[in-house]
N, C-alpha and C. Protein backbone atom coordinates (compact mmCIF):
# COMPACT_ATOMS: atom_id res chain seq x y z
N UNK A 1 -37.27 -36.65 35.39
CA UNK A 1 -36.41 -37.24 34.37
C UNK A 1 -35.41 -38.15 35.08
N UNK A 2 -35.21 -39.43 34.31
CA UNK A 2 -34.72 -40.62 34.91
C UNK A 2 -32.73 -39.92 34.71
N UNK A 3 -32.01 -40.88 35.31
CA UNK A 3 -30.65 -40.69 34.87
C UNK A 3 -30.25 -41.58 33.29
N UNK A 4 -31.33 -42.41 32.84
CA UNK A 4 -30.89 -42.43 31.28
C UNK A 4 -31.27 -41.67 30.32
N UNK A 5 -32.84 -41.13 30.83
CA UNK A 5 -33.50 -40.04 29.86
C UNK A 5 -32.12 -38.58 30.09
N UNK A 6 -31.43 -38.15 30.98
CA UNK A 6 -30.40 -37.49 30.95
C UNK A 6 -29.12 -37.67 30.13
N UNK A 7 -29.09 -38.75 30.66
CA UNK A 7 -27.76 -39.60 29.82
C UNK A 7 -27.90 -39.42 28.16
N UNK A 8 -29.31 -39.83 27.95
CA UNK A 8 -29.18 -39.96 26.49
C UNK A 8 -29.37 -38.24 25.93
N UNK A 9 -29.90 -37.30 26.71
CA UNK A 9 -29.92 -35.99 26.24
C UNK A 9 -28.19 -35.13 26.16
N UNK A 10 -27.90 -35.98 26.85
CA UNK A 10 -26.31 -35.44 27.28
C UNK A 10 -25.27 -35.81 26.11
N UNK A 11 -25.51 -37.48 25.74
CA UNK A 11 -25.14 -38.18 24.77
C UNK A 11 -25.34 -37.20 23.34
N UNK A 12 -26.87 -36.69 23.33
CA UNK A 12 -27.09 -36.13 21.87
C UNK A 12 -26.46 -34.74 21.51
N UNK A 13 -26.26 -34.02 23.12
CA UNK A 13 -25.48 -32.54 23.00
C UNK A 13 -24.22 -32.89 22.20
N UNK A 14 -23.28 -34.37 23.24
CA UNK A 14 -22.21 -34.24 22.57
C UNK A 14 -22.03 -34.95 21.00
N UNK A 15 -23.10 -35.19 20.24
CA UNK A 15 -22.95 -35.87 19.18
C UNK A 15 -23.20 -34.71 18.20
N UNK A 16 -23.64 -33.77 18.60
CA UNK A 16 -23.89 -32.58 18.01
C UNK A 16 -22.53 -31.73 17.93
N UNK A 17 -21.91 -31.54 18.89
CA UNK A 17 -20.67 -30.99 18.97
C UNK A 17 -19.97 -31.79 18.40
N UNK A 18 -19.74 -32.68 18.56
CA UNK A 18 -18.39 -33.47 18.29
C UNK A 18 -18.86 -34.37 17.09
N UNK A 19 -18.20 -34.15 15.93
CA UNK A 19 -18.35 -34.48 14.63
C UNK A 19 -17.64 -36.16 14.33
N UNK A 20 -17.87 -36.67 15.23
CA UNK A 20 -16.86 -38.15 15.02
C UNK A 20 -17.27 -39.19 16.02
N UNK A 21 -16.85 -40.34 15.66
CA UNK A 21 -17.09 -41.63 16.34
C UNK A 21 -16.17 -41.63 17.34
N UNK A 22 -17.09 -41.64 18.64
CA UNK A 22 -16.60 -41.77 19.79
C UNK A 22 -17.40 -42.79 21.07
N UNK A 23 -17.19 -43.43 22.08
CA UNK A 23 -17.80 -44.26 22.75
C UNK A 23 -18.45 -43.42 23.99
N UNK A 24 -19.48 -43.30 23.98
CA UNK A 24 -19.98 -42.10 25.16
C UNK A 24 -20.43 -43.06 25.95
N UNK A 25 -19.84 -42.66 27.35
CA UNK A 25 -19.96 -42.99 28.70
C UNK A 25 -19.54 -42.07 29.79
N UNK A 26 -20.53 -42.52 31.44
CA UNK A 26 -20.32 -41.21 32.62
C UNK A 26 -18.65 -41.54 32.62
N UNK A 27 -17.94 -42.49 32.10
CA UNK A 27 -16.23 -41.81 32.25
C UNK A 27 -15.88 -41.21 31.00
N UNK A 28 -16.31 -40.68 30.42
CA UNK A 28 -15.77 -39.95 29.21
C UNK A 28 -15.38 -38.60 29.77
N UNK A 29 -13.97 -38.03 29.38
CA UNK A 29 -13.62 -36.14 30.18
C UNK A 29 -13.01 -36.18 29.65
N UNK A 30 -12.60 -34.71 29.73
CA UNK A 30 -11.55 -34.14 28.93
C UNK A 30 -10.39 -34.76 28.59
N UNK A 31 -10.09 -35.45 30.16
CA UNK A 31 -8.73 -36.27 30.14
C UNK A 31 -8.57 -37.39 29.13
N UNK A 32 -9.59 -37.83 28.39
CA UNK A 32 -9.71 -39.36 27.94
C UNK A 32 -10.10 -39.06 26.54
N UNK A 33 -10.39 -38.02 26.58
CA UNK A 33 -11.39 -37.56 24.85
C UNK A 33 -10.33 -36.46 24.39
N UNK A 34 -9.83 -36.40 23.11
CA UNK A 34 -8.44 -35.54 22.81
C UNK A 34 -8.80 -34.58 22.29
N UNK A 35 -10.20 -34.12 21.56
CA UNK A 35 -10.97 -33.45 20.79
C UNK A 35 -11.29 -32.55 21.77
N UNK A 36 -11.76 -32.63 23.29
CA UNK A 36 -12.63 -32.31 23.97
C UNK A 36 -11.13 -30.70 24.43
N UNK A 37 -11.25 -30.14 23.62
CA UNK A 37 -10.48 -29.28 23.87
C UNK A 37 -11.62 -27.51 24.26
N UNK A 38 -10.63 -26.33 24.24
CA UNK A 38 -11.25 -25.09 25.26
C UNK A 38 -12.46 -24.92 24.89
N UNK A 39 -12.57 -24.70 23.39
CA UNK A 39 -13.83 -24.29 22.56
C UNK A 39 -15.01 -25.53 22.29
N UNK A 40 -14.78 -26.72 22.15
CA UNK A 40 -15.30 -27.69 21.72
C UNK A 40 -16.20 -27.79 23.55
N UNK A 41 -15.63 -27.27 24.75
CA UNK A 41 -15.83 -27.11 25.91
C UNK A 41 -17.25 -26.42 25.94
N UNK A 42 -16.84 -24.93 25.71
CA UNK A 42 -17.63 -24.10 25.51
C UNK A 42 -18.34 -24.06 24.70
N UNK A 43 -18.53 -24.74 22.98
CA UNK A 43 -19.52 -25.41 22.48
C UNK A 43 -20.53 -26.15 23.16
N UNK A 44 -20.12 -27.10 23.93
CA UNK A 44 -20.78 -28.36 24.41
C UNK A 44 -22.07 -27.69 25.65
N UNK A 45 -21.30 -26.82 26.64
CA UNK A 45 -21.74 -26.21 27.51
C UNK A 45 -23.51 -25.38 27.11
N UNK A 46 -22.76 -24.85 26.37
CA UNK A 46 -24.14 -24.15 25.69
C UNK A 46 -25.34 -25.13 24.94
N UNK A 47 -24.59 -26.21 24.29
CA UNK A 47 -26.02 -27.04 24.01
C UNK A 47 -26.42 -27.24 24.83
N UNK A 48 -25.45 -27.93 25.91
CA UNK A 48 -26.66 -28.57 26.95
C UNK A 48 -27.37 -27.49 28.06
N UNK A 49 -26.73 -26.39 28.27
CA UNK A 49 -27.87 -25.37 28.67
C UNK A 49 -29.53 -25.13 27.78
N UNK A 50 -28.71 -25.33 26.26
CA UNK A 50 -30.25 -24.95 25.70
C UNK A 50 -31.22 -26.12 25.91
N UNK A 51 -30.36 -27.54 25.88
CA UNK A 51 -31.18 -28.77 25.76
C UNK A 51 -32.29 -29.07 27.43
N UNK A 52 -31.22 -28.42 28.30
CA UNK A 52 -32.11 -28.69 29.73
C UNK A 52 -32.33 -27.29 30.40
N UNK A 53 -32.38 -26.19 29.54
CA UNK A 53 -32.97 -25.01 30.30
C UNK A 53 -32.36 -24.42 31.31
N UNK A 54 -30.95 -24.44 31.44
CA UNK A 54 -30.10 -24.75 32.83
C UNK A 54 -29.07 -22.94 32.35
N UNK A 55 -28.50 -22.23 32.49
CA UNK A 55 -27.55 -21.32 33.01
C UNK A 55 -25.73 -22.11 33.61
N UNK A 56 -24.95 -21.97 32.81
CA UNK A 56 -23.73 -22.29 33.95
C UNK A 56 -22.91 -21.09 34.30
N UNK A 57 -22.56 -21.18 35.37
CA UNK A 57 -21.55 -19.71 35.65
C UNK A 57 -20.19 -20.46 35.60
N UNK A 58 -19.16 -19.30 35.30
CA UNK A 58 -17.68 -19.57 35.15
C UNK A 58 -17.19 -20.87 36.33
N UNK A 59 -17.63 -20.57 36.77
CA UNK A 59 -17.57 -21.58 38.78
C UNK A 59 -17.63 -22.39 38.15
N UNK A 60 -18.95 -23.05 38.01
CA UNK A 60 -19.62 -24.33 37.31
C UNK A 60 -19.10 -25.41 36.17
N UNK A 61 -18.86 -24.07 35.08
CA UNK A 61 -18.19 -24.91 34.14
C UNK A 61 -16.77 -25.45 33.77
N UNK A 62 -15.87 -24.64 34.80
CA UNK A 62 -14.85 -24.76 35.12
C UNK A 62 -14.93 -26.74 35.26
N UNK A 63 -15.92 -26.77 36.25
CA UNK A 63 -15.80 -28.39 37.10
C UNK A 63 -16.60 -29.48 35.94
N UNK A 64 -17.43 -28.69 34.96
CA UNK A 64 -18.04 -29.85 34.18
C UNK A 64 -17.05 -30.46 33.29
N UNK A 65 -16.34 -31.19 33.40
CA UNK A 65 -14.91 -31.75 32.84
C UNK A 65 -14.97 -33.49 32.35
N UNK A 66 -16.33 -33.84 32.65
CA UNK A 66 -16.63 -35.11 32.37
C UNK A 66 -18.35 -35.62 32.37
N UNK A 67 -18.13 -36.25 31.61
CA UNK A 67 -20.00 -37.05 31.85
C UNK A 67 -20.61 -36.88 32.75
N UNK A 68 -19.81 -37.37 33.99
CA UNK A 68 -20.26 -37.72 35.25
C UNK A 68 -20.51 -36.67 35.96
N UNK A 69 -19.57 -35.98 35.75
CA UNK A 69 -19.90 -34.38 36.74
C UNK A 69 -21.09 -33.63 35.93
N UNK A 70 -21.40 -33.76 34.58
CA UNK A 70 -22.36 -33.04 33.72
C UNK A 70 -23.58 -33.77 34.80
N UNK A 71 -23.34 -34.63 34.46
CA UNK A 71 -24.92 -35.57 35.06
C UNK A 71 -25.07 -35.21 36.54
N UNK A 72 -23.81 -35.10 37.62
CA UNK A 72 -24.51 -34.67 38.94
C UNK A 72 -25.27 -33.49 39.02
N UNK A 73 -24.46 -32.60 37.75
CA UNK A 73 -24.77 -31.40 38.30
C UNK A 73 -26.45 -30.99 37.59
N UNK A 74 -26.92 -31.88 36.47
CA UNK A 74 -27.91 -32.01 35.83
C UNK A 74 -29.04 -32.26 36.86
N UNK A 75 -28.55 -33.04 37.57
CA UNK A 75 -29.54 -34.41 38.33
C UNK A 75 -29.72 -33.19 39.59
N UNK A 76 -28.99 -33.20 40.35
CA UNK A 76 -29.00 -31.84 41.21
C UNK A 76 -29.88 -30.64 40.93
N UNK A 77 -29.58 -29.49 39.95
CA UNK A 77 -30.54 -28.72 38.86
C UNK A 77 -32.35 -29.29 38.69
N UNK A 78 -32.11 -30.32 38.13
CA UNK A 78 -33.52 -30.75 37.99
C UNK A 78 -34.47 -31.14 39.60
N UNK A 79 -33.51 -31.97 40.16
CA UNK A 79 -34.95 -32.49 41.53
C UNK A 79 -34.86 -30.97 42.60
């Protein structure tokens, strides 16, 4: 799987969670998105475990705090 076929699976977790018009990009995080609050966190987390088959431990999700870190740690996981 390419880094857009990711991108766009990543894109659809958070369109699922997040009920509103927003501009998704690898700089989108917590810091920049106001919605992206504790639970909406832990929402998000779990789609995209179900969407790519993946497990996160407390460690892990602690650091997934943005697009970009979702996607290393995706891209990493998969090869």
């Amino acid at each position: 799987m390419n880094e857009n076929q990711i991108l766009e699976k990543i894109n659809s977790c958070f369109s699922k969670v997040f009920d509103e018009e927003f501009e998704f990009s690898k700089e989108l995080s917590r810091e920049n998105f106001g919605n992206w609050d504790s639970m909406h966190h832990i929402t998000l987390l779990v789609e995209i475990e179900k969407t790519f088959g993946l497990r996160f431990d407390g460690a892990t999700a602690s650091v997934l705090t943005s697009v970009d870190n979702i996607l290393t740690e995706i891209q990493s996981r998969l090869n």
